[in-house]
PDB file of N, CA and C in Angstrom:
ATOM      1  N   UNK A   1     289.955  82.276 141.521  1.00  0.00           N
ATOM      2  CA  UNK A   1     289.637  81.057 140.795  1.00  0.00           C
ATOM      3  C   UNK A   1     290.455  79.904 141.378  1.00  0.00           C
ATOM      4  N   UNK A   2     290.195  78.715 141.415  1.00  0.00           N
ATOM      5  CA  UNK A   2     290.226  77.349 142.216  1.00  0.00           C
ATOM      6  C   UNK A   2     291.332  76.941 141.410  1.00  0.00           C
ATOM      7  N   UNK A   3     292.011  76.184 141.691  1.00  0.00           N
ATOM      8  CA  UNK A   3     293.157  75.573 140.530  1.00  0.00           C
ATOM      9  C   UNK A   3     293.290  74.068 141.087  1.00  0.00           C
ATOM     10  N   UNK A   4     293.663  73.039 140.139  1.00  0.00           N
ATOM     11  CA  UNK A   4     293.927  71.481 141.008  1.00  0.00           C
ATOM     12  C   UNK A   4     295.358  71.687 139.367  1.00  0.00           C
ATOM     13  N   UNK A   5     296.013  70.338 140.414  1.00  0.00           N
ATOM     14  CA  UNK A   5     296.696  69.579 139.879  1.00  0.00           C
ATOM     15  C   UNK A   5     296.220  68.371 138.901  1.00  0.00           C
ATOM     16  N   UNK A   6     295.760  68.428 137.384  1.00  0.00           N
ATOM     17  CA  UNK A   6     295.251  67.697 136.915  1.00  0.00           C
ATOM     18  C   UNK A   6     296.068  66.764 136.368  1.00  0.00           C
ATOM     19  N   UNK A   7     297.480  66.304 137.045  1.00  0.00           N
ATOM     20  CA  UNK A   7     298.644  65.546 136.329  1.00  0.00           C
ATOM     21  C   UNK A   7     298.085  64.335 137.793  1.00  0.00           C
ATOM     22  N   UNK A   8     297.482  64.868 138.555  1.00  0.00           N
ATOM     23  CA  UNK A   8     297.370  63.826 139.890  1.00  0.00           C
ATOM     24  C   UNK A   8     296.026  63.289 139.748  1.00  0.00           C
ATOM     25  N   UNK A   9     295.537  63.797 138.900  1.00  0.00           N
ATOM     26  CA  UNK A   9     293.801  63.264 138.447  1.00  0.00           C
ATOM     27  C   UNK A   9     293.918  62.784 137.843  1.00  0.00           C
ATOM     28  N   UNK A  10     294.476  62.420 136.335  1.00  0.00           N
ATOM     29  CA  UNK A  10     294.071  62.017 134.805  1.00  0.00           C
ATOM     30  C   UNK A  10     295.362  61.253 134.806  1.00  0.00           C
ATOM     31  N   UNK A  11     295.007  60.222 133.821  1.00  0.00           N
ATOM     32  CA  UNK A  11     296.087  59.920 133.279  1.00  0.00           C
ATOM     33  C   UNK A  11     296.835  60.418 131.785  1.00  0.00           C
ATOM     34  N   UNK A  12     297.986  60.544 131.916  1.00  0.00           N
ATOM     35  CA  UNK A  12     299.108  61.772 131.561  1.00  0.00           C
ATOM     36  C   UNK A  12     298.459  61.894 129.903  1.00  0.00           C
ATOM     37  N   UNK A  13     297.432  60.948 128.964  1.00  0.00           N
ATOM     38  CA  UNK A  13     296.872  61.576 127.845  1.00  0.00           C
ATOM     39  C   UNK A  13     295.714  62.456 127.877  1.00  0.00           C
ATOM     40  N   UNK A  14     295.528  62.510 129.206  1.00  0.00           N
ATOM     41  CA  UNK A  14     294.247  63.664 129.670  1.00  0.00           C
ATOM     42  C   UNK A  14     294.179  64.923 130.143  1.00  0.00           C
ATOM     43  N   UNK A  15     295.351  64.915 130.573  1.00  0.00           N
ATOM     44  CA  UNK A  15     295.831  66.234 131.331  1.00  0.00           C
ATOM     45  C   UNK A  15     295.999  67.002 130.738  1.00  0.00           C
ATOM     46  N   UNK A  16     296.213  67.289 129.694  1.00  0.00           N
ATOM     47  CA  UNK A  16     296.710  68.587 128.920  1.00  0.00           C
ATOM     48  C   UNK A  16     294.897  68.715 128.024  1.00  0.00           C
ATOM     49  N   UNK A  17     294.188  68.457 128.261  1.00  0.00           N
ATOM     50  CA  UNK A  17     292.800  68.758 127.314  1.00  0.00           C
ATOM     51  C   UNK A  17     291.456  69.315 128.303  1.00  0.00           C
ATOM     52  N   UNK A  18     291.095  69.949 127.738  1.00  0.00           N
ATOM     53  CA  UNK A  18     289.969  71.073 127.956  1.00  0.00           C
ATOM     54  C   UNK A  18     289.286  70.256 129.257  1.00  0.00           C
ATOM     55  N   UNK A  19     288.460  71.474 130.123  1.00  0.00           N
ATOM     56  CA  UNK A  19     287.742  70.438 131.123  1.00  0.00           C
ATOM     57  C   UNK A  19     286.178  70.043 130.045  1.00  0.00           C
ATOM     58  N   UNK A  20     285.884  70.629 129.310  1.00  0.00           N
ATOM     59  CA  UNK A  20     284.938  69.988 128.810  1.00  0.00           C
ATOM     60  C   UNK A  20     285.037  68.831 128.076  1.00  0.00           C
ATOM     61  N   UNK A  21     286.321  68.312 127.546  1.00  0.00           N
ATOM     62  CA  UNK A  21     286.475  67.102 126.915  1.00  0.00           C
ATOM     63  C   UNK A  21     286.931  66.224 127.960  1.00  0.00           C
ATOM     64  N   UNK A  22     287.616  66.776 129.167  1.00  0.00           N
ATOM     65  CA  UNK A  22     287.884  65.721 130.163  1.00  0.00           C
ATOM     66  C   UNK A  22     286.439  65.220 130.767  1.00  0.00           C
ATOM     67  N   UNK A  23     285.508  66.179 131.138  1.00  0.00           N
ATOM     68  CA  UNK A  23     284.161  65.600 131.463  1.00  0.00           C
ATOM     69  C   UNK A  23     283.475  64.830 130.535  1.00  0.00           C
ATOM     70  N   UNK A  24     283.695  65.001 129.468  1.00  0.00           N
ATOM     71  CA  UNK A  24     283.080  63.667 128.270  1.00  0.00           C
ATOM     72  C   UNK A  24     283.987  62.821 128.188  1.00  0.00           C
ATOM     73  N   UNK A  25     284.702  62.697 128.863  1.00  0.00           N
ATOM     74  CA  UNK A  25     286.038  61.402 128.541  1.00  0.00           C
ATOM     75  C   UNK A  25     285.421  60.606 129.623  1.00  0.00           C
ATOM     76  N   UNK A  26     286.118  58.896 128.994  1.00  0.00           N
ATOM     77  CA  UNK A  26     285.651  57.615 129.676  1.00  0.00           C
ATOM     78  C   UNK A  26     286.075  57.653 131.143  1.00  0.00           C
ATOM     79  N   UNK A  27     285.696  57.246 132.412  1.00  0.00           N
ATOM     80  CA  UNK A  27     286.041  57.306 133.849  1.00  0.00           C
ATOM     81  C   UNK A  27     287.208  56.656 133.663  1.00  0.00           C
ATOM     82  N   UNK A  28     288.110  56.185 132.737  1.00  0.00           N
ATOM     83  CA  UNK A  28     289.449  55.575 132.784  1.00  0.00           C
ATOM     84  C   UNK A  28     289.652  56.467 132.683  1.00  0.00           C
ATOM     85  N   UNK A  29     289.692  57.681 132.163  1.00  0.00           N
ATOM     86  CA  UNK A  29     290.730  58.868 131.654  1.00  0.00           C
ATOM     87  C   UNK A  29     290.962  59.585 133.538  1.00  0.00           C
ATOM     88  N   UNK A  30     290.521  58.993 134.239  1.00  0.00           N
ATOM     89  CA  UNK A  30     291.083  59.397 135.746  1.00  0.00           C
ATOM     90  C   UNK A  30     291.975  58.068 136.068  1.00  0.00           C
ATOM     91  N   UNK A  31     293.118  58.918 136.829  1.00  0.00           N
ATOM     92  CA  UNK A  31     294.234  57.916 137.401  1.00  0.00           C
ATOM     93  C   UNK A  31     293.982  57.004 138.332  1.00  0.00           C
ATOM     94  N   UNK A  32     294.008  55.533 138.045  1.00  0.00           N
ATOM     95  CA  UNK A  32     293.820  54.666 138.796  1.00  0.00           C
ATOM     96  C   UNK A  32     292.356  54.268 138.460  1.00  0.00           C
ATOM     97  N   UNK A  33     291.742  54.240 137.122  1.00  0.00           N
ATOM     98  CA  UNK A  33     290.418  53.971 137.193  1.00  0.00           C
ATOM     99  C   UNK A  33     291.002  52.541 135.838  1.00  0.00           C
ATOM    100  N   UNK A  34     290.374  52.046 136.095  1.00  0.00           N
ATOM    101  CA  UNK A  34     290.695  50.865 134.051  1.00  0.00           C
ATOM    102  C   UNK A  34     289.846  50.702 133.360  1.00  0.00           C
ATOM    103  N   UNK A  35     290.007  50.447 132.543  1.00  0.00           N
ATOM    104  CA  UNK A  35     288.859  49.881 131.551  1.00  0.00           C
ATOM    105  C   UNK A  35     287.774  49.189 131.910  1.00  0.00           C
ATOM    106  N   UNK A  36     288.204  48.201 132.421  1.00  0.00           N
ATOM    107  CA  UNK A  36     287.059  47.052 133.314  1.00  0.00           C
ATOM    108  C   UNK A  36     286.676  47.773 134.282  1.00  0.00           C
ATOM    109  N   UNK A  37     287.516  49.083 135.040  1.00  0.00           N
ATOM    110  CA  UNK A  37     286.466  49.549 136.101  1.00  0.00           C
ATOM    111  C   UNK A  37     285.351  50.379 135.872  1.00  0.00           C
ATOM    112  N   UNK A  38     285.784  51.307 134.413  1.00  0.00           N
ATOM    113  CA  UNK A  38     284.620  51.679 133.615  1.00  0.00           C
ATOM    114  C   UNK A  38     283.596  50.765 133.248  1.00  0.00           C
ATOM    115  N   UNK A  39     283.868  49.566 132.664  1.00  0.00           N
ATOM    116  CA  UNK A  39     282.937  48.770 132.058  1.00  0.00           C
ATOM    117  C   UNK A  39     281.611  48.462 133.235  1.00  0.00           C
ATOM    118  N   UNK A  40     282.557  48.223 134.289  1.00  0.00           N
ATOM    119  CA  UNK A  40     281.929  47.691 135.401  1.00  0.00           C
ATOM    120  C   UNK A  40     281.249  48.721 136.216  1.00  0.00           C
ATOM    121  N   UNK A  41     281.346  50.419 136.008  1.00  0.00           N
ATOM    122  CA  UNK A  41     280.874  50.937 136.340  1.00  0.00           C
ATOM    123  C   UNK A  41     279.739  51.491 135.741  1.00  0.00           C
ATOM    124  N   UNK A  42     279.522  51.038 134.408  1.00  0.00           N
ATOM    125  CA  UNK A  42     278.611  51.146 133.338  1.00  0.00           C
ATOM    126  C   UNK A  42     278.039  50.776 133.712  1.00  0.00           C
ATOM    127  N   UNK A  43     277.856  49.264 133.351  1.00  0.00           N
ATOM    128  CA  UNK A  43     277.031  47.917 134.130  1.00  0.00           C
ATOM    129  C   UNK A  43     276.271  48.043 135.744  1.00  0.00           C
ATOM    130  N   UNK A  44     276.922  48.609 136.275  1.00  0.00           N
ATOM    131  CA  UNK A  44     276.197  48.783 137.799  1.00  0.00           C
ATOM    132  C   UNK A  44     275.038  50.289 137.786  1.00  0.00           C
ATOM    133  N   UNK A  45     275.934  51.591 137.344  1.00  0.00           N
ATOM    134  CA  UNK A  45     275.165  52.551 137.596  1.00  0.00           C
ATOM    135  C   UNK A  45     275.142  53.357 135.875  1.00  0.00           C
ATOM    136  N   UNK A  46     275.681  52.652 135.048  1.00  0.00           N
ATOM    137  CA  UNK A  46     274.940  53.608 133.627  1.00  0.00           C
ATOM    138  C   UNK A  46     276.079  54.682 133.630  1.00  0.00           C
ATOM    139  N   UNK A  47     277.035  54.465 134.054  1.00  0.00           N
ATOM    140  CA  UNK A  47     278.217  55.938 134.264  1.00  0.00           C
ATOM    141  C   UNK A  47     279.028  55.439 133.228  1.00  0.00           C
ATOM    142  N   UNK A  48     279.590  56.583 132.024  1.00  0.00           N
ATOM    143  CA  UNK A  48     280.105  56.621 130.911  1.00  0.00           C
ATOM    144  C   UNK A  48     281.195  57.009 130.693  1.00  0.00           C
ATOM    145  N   UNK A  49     281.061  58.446 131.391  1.00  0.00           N
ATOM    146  CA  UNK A  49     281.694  59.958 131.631  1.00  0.00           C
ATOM    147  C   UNK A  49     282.251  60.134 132.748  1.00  0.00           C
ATOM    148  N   UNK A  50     283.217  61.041 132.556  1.00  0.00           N
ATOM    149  CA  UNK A  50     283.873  61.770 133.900  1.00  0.00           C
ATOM    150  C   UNK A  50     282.302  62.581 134.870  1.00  0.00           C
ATOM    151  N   UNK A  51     282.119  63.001 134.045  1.00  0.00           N
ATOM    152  CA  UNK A  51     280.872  63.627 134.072  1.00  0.00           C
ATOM    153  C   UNK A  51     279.721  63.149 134.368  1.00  0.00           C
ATOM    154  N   UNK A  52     279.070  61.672 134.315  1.00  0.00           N
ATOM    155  CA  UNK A  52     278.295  60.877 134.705  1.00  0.00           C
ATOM    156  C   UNK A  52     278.728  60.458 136.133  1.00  0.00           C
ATOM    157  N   UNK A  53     279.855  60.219 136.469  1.00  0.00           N
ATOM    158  CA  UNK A  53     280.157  60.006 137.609  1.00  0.00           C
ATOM    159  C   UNK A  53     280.318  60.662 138.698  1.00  0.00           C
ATOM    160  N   UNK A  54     280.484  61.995 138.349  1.00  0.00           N
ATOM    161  CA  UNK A  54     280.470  63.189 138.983  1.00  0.00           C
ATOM    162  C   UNK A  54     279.004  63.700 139.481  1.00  0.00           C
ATOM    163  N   UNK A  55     278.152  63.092 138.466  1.00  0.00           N
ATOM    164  CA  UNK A  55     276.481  63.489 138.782  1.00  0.00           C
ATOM    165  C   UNK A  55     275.862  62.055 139.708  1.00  0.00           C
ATOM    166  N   UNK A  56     277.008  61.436 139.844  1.00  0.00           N
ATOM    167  CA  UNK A  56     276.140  59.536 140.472  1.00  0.00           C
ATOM    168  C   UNK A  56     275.705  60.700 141.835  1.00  0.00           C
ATOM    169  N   UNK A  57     274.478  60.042 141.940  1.00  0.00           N
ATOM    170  CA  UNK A  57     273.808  60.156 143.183  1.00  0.00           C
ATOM    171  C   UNK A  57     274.532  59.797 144.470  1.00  0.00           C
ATOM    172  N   UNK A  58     275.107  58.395 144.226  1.00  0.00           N
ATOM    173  CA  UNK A  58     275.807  57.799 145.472  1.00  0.00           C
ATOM    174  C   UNK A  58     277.125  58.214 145.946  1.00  0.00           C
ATOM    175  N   UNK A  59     277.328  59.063 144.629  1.00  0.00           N
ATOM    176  CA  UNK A  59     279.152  59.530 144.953  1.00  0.00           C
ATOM    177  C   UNK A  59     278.979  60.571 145.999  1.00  0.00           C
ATOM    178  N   UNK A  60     277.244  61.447 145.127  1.00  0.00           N
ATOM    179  CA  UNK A  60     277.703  62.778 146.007  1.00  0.00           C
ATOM    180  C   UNK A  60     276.740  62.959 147.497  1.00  0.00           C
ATOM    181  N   UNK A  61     276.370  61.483 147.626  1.00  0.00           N
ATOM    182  CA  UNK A  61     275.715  60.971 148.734  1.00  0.00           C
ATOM    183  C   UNK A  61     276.707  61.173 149.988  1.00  0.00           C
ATOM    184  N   UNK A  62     277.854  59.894 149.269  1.00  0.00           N
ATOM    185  CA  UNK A  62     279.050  59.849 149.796  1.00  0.00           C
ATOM    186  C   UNK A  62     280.141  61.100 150.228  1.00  0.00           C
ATOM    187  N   UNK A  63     279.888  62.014 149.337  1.00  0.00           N
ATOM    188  CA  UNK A  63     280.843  62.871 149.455  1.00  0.00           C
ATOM    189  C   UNK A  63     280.257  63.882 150.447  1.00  0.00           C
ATOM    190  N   UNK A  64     278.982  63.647 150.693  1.00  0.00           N
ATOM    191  CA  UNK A  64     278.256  64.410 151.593  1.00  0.00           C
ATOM    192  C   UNK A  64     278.447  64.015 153.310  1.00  0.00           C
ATOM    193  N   UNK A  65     278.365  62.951 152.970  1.00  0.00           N
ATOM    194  CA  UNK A  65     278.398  61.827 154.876  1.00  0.00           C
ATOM    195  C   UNK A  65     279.696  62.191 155.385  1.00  0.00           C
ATOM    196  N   UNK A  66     281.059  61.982 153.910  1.00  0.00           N
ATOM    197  CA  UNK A  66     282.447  62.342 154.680  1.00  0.00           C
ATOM    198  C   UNK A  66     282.222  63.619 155.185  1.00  0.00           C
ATOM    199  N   UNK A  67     281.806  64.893 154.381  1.00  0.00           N
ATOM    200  CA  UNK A  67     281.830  66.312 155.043  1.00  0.00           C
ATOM    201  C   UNK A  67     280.928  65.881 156.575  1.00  0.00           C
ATOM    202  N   UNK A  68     280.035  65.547 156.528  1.00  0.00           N
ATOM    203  CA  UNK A  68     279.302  65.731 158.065  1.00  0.00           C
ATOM    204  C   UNK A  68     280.661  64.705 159.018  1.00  0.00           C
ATOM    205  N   UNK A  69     281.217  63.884 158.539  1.00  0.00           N
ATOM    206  CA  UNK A  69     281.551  63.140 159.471  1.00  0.00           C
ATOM    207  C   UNK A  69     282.628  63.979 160.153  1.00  0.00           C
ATOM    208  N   UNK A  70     283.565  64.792 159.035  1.00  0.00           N
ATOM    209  CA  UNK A  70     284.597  65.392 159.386  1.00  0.00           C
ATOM    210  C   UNK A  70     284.468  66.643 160.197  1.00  0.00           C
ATOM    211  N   UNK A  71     283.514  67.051 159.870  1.00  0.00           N
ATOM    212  CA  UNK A  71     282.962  68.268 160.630  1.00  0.00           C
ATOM    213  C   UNK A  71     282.112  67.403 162.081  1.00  0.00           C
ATOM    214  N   UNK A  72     282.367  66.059 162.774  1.00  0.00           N
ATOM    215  CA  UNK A  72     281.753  65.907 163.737  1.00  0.00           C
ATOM    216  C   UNK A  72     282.875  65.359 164.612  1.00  0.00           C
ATOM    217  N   UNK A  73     284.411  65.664 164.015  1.00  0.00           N
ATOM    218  CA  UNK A  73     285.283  65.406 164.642  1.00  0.00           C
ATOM    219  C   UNK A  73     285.631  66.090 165.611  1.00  0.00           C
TER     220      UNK A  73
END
């Protein structure tokens, strides 16, 4: 089983709670995200959730191009 450091993900009122309530928690509840960047991420793509953002099309667009790129190093 996979393990992360979720004290380097969340900010420190998130870390200690279930991954299913961290995936329904606001995209602020990740470190380095704010309020306004939630708001503003609402406003652009409808993302609510840890979990909405995790399903954005463009993230895992993105997260797809870095793997090919790195693997064309």
């Amino acid at each position: 089983m996979a393990s992360i450091d979720l004290d380097k993900m969340l900010d420190k009122a998130w870390a200690d709670k279930a991954l299913p309530e961290i995936l329904a928690a606001p995209v602020s509840a990740l470190k380095g995200v704010s309020d306004r960047d939630g708001e503003l991420l609402q406003e652009a793509f409808g993302v609510k959730t840890v979990a909405d953002l995790a399903d954005l099309k463009y993230a895992r667009w993105a997260q797809a191009l870095a793997v090919l790129g790195a693997s064309a190093k």
